[in-house]
Protein backbone atom coordinates (compact mmCIF):
# COMPACT_ATOMS: atom_id res chain seq x y z
CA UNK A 1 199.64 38.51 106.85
CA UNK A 2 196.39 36.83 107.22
CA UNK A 3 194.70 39.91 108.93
CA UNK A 4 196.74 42.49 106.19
CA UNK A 5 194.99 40.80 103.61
CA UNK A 6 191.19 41.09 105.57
CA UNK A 7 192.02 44.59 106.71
CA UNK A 8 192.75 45.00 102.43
CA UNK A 9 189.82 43.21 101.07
CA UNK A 10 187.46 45.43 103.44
CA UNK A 11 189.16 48.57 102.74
CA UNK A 12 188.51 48.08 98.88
CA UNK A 13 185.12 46.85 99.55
CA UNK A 14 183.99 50.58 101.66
CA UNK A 15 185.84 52.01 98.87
CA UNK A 16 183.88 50.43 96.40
CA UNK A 17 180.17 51.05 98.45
CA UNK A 18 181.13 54.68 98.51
CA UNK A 19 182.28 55.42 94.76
CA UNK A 20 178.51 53.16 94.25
CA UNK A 21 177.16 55.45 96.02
CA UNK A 22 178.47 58.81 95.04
CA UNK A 23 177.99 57.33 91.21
CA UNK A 24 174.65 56.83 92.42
CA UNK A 25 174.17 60.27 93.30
CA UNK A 26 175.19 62.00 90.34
CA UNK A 27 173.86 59.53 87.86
CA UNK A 28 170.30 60.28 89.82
CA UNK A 29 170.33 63.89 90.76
CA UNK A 30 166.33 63.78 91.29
CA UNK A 31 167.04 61.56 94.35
CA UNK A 32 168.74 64.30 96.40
CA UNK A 33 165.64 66.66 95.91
CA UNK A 34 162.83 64.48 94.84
CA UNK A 35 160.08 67.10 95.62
CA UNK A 36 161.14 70.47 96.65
CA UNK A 37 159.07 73.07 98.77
CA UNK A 38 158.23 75.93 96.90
CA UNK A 39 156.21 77.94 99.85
CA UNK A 40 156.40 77.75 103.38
CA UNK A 41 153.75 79.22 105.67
CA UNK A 42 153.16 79.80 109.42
CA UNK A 43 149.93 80.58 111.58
CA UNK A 44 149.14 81.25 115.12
CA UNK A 45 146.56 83.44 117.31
CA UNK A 46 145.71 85.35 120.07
CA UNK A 47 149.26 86.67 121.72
CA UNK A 48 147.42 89.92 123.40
CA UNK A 49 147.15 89.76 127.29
CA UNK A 50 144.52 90.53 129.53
CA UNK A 51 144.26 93.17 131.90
CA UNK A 52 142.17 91.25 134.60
CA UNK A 53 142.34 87.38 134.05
CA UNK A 54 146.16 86.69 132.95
CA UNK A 55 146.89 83.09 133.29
CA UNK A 56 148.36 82.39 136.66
CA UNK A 57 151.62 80.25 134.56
CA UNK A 58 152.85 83.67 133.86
CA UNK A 59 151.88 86.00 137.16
CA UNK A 60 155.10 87.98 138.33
CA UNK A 61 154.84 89.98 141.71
CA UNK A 62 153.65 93.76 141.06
CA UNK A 63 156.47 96.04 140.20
CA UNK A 64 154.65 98.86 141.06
CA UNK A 65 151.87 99.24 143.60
CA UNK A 66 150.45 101.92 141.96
CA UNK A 67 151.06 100.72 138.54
CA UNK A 68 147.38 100.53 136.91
CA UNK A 69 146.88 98.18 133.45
CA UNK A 70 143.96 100.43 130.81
CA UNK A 71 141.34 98.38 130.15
CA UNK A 72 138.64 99.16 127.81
CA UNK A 73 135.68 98.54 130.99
CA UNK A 74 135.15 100.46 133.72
CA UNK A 75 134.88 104.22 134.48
CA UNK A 76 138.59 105.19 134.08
CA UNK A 77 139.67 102.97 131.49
CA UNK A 78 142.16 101.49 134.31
CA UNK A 79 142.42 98.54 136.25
CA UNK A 80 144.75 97.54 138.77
CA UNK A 81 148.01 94.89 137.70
CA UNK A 82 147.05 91.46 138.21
CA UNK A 83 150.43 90.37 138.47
CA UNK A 84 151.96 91.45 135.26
CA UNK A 85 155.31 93.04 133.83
CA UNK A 86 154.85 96.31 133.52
CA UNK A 87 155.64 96.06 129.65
CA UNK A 88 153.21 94.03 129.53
CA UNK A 89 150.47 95.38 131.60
CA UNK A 90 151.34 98.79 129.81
CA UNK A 91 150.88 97.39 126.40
CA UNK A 92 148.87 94.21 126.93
CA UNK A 93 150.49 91.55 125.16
CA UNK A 94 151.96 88.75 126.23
CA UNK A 95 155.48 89.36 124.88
CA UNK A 96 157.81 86.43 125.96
CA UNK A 97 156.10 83.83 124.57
CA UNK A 98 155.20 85.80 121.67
CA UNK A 99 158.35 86.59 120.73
CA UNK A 100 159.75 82.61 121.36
CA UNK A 101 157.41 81.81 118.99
CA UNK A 102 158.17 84.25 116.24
CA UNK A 103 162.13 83.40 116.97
CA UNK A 104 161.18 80.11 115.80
CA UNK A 105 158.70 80.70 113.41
CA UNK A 106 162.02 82.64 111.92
CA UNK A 107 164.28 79.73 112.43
CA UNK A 108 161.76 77.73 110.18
CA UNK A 109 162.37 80.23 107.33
CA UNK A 110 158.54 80.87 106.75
CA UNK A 111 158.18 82.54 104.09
CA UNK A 112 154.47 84.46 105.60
CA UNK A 113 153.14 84.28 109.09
CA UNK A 114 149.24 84.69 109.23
CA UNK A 115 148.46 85.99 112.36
CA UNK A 116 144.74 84.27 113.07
CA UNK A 117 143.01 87.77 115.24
CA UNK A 118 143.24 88.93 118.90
CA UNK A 119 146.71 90.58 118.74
CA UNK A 120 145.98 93.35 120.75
CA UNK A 121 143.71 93.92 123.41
CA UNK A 122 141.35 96.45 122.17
CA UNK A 123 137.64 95.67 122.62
CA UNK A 124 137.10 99.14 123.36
CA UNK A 125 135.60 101.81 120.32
CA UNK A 126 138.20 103.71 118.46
CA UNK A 127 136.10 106.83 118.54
CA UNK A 128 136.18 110.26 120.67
CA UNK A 129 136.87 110.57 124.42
CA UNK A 130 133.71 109.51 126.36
CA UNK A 131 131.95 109.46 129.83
CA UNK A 132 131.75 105.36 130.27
CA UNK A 133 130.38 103.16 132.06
CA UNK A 134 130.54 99.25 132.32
CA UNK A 135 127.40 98.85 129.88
CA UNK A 136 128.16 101.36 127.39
CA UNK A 137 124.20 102.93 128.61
CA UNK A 138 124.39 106.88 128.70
CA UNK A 139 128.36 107.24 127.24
CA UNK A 140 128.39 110.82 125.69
CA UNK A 141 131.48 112.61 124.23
CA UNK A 142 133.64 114.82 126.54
CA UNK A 143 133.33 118.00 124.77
CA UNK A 144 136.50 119.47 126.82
CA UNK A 145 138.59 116.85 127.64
CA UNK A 146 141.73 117.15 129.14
CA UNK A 147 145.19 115.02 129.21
CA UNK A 148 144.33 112.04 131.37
CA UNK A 149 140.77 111.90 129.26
CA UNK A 150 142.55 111.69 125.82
CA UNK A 151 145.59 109.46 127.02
CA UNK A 152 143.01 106.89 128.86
CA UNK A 153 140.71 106.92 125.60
CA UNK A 154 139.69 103.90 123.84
CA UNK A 155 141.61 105.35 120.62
CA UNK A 156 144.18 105.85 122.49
CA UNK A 157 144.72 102.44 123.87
CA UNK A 158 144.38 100.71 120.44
CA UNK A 159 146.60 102.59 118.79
CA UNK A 160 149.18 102.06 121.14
CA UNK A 161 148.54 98.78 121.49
CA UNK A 162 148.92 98.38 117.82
CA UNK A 163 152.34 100.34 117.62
CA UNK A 164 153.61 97.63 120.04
CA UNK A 165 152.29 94.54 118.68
CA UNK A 166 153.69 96.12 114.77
CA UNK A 167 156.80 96.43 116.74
CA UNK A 168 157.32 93.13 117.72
CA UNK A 169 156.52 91.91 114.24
CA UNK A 170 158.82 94.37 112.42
CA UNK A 171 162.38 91.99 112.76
CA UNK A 172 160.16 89.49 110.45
CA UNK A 173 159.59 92.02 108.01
CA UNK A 174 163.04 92.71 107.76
CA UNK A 175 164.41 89.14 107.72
CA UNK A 176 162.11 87.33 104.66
CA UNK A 177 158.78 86.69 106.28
CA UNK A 178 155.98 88.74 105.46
CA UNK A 179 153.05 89.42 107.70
CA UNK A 180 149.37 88.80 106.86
CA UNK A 181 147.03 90.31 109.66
CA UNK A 182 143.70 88.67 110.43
CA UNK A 183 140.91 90.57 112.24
CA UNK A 184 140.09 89.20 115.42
CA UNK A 185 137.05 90.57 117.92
CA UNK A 186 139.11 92.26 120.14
CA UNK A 187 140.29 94.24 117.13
CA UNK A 188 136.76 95.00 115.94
CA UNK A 189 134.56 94.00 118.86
CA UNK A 190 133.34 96.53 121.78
CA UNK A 191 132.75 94.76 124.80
CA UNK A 192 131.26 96.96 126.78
CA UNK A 193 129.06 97.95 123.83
CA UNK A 194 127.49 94.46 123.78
CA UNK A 195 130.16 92.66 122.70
CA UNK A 196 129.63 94.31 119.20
CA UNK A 197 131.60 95.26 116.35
CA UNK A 198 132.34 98.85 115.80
CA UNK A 199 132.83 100.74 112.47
CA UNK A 200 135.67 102.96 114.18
CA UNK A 201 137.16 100.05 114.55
CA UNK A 202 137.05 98.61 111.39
CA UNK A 203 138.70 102.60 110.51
CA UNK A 204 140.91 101.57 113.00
CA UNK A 205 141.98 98.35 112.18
CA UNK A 206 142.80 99.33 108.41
CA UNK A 207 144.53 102.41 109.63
CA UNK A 208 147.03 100.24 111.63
CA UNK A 209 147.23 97.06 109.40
CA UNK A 210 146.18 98.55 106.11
CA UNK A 211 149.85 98.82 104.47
CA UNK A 212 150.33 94.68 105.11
CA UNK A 213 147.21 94.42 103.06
CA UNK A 214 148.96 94.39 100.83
CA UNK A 215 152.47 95.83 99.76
CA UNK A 216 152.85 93.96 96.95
CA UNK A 217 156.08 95.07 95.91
CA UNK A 218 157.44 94.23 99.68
CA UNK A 219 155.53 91.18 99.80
CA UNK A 220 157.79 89.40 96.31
CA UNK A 221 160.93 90.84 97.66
CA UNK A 222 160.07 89.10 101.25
CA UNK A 223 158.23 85.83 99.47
CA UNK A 224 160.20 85.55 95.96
CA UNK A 225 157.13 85.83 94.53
CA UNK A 226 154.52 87.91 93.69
CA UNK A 227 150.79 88.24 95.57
CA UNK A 228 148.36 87.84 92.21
CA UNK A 229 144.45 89.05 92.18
CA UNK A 230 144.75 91.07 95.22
CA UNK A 231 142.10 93.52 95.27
CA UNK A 232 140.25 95.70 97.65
CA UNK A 233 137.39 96.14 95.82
CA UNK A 234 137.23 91.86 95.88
CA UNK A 235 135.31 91.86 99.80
CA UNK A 236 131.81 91.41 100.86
CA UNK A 237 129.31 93.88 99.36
CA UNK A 238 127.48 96.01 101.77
CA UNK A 239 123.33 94.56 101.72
CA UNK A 240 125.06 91.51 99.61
CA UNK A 241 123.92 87.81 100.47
CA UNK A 242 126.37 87.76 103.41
CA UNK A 243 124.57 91.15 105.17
CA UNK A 244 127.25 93.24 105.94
CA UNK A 245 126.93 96.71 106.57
CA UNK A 246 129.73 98.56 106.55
CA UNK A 247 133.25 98.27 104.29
CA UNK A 248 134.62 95.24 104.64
CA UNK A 249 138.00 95.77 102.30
CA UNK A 250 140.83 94.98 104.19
CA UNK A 251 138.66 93.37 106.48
CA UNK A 252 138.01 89.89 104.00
CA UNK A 253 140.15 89.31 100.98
CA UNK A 254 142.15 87.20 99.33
CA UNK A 255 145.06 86.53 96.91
CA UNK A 256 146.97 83.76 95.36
CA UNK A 257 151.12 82.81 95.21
CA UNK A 258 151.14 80.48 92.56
CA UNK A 259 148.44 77.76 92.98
CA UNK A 260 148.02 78.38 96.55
CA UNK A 261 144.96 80.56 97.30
CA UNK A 262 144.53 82.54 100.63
CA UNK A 263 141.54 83.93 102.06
CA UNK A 264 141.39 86.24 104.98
CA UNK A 265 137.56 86.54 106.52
CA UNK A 266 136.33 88.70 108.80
CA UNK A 267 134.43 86.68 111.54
CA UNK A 268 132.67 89.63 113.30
CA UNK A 269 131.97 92.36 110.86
CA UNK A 270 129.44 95.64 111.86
CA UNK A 271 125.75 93.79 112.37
CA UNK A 272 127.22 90.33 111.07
CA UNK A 273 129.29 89.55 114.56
CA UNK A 274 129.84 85.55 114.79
CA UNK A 275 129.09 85.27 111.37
CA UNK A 276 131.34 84.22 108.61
CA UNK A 277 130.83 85.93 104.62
CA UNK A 278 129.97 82.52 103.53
CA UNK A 279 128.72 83.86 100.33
CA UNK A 280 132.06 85.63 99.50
CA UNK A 281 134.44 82.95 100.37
CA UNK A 282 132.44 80.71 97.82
CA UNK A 283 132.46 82.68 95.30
CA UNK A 284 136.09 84.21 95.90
CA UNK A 285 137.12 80.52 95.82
CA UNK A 286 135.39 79.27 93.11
CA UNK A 287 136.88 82.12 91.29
CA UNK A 288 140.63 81.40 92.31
CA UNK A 289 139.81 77.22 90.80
CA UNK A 290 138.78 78.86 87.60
CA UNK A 291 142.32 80.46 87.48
CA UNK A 292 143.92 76.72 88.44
CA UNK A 293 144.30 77.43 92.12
CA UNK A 294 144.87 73.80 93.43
CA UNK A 295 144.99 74.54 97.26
CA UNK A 296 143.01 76.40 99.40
CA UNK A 297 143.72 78.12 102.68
CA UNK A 298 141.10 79.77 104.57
CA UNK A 299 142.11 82.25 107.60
CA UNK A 300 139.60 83.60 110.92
CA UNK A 301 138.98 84.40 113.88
CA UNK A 302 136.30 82.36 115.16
CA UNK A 303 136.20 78.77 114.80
CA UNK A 304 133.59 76.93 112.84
CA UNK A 305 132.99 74.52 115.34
CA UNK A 306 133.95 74.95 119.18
CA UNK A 307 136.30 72.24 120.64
CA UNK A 308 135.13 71.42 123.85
CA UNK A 309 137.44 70.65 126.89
CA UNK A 310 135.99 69.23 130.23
CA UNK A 311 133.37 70.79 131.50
CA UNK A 312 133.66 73.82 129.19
CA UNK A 313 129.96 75.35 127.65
CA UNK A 314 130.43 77.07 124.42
CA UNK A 315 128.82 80.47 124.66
CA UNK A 316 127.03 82.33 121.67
CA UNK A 317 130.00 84.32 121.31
CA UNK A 318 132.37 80.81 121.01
CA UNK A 319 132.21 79.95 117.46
CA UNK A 320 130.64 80.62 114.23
CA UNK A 321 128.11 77.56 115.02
CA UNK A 322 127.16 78.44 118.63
CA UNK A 323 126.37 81.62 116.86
CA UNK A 324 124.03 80.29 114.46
CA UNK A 325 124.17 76.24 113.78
CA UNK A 326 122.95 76.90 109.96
CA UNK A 327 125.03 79.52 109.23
CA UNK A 328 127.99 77.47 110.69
CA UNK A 329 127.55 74.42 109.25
CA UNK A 330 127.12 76.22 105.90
CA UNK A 331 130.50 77.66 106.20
CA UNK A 332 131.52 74.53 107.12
CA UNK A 333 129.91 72.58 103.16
CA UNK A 334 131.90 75.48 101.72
CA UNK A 335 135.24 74.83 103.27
CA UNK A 336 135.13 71.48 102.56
CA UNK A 337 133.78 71.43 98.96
CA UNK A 338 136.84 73.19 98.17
CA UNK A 339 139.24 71.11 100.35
CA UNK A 340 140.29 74.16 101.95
CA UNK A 341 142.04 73.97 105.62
CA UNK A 342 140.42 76.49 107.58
CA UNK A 343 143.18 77.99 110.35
CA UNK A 344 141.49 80.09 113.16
CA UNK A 345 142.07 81.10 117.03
CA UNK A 346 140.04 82.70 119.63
CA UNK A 347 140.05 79.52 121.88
CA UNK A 348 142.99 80.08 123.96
CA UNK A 349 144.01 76.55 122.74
CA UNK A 350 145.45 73.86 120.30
CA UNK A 351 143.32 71.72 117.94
CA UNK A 352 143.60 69.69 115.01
CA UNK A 353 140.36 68.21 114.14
CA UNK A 354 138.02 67.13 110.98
CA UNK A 355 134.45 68.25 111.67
CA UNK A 356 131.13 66.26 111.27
CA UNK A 357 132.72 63.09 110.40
CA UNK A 358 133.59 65.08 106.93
CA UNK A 359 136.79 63.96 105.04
CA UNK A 360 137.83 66.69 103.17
CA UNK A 361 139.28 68.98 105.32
CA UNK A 362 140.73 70.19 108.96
CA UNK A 363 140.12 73.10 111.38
CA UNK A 364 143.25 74.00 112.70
CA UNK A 365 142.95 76.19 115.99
CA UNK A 366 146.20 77.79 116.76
CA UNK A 367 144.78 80.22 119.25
CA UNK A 368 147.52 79.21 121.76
CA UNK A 369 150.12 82.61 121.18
CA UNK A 370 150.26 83.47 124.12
CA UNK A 371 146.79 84.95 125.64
CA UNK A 372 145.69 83.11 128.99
CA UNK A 373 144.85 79.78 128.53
CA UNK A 374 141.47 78.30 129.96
CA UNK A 375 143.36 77.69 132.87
CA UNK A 376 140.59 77.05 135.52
CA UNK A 377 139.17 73.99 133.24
CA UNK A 378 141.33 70.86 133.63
CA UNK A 379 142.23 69.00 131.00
CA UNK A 380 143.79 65.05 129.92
CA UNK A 381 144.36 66.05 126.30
CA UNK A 382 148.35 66.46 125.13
CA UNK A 383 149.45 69.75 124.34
CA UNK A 384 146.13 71.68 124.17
CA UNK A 385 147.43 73.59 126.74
CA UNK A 386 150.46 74.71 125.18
CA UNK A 387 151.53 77.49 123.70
CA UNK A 388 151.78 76.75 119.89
CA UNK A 389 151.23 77.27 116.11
CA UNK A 390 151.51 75.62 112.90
CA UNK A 391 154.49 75.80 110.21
CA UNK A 392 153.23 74.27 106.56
CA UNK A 393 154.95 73.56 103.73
CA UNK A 394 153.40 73.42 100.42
CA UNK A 395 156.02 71.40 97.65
CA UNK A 396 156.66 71.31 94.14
CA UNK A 397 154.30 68.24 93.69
CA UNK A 398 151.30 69.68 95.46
CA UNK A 399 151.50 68.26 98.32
CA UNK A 400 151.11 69.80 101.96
CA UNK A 401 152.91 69.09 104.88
CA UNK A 402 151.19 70.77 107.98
CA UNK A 403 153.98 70.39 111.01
CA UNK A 404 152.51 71.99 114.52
CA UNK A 405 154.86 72.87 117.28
CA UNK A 406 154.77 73.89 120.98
CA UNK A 407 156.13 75.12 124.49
CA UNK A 408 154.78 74.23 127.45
CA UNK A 409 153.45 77.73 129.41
CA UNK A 410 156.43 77.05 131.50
CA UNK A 411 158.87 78.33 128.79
CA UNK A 412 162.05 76.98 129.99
CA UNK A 413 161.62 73.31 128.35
CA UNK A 414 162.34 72.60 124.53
CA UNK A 415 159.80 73.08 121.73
CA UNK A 416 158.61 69.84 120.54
CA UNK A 417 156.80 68.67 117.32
CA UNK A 418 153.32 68.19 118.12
CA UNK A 419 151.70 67.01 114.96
CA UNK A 420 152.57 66.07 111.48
CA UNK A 421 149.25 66.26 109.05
CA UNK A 422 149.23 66.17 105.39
CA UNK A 423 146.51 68.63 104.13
CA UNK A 424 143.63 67.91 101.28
CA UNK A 425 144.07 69.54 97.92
CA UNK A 426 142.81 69.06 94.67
CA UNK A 427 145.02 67.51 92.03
């Protein structure tokens, strides 16, 4: 009877807790969704593959011996596989970790995906069939080319590189995330040429990425909500204070959803390569706080500062302030007047930093989508040689919730959780 009567008292005590509770629940409704997200966002970089130095994680034996990879160097425009798919030595990119990360990237029901530059392999010039060489000295047109000339062309190449790369994207389109391209070198840049931007392929790279920039009808159906003060004619002036040359809409711009402002920059623009439209961003900035824009998310190529692993030396080519240390750390007072996060790639790595001991804001490089990885540098730091990208979340409040995630290059172990940073904003 004894242990009836416990077994009683504790039944009408749970009973009790849970009708608390549930009264609780109702009588609060604000607890169950305190502060609600009301955008989500994801970024990465740099998914095309290399023709010549592939990251030896992902080398597969030859399929075909006489299987040849194009290449925008060299006489024929073709280089022998290194030791990739042929997929992906046809097309350049490196499409299983790619598409693991945009699987997930859906799974996280991001609402955009900027994609930070370097998605296709390019670095050629978008232009007419030429004689070539390795140093661009003496190319002329081919006034009579035939079939293997055309199909072996620069132009060629890109384009085809493009179709792929806006085939693998096209599933997010259709499934509630919408797309935001970035211009990366290997978009603009010739290598051969000097490692110079090309105005064919500016032509080239709005010809191919021009209708994302910016459907605005597709982007509220995708989003919810609508893209505001999107316009083309809002880019860098040609002869302006930032020096560019050549048409830079669709190139830099910028729009807002809600109080969240986005900025797209074009790191290496015709004459201007390396060099970020300081100028522009300011004012385009500065503009979007007038309107009551309270965050501020900046999108490039090239980082601001180069993250050094090891032994690495940053190049002149490695970062807006190996490029030019004023010009850099001017960029740099801009981003972080506005307590923007800037997002970039073009190091083949993961990195979460604040710069020059500044407290405002972060450089987030998420150039880790799959191109080869500095694999010959060794390196003690977690996860910067992962494959990875970053998923934000921007809530009702104002707050924002920056969560990065990766793969190891392996690709058969579980994505983990790499970071969790809450971003500046202004209140």
């Amino acid at each position: 009877m004894f242990d009836l009567k416990i077994t009683s008292l504790k039944r009408q005590a749970i009973l009790a807790a849970s009708f608390s509770v549930i009264a609780a629940i109702y009588s609060a409704p604000s607890l169950a969704v305190v502060d609600p997200v009301i955008l989500t966002f994801s970024t990465v970089g740099d998914s095309r593959q290399d023709s010549v130095n592939i990251d030896p994680s992902v080398v597969k034996p030859v399929q075909d011996p006489d299987l040849k990879c194009q290449t925008p160097s060299g006489a024929t425009g073709l280089t022998a596989n290194p030791g990739l798919s042929g997929q992906d030595c046809k097309w350049l990119q490196n499409t299983t970790a790619w598409a693991r990360i945009m699987r997930t990237i859906q799974s996280q029901k991001a609402n955009l995906l900027f994609f930070n530059g370097d998605m296709i392999m390019g670095y050629g010039k978008a232009g007419v069939p030429v004689t070539r060489n390795t140093t661009g000295v003496s190319e002329v047109a081919i006034t009579s080319p035939v079939i293997s000339d055309v199909l072996n062309s620069d132009a060629m190449q890109i384009y085809k590189q493009y179709g792929f790369w806006r085939g693998m994207v096209a599933n997010l389109m259709e499934t509630g995330t919408y797309v935001v391209p970035v211009p990366g070198n290997h978009e603009v840049q010739c290598k051969r040429c000097g490692k110079a931007s090309q105005v064919e392929n500016e032509n080239a790279w709005r010809d191919n990425m021009g209708d994302l920039i910016l459907d605005t009808a597709r982007f509220t159906s995708l989003v919810g909500t609508a893209a505001t003060n999107f316009s083309k004619t809002n880019t860098p002036a040609i002869s302006g204070l930032d020096g560019v040359t050549t048409d830079q809409s669709q190139l830099s711009y910028s729009f807002d959803v809600g109080q969240s402002h986005f900025a797209i920059i074009n790191t290496d623009a015709v004459g201007k390569d390396g060099y970020a439209p300081t100028a522009w961003l300011d004012a385009d900035m500065t503009a979007a706080e007038v309107r009551g824009a309270k965050r501020m998310f900046v999108f490039g190529h090239k980082p601001a500062v180069f993250y050094v692993v090891g032994s690495v030396v940053a190049s002149s080519t490695s970062s807006l302030s190996d490029k030019n240390a004023a010009a850099g750390a001017a960029f740099w007072t801009v981003i972080d007047n506005h307590k923007a996060t800037y997002f970039c790639g073009h190091e083949h790595t993961y990195k979460v930093s604040k710069l020059n001991g500044l407290t405002n804001s972060y450089q987030v490089i998420v150039g880790a989508g799959g191109s080869p990885f500095e694999s010959s540098v060794t390196t003690s730091v977690a996860n910067d040689r992962m494959y990875s990208w970053a998923t934000v979340k921007v809530f009702q409040s104002g707050t924002v919730q920056m969560d990065t995630w990766g793969f190891d290059p392996a690709m058969t172990n579980p994505i983990i959780k790499l970071e969790t940073v809450t971003l500046p904003h202004q209140n």
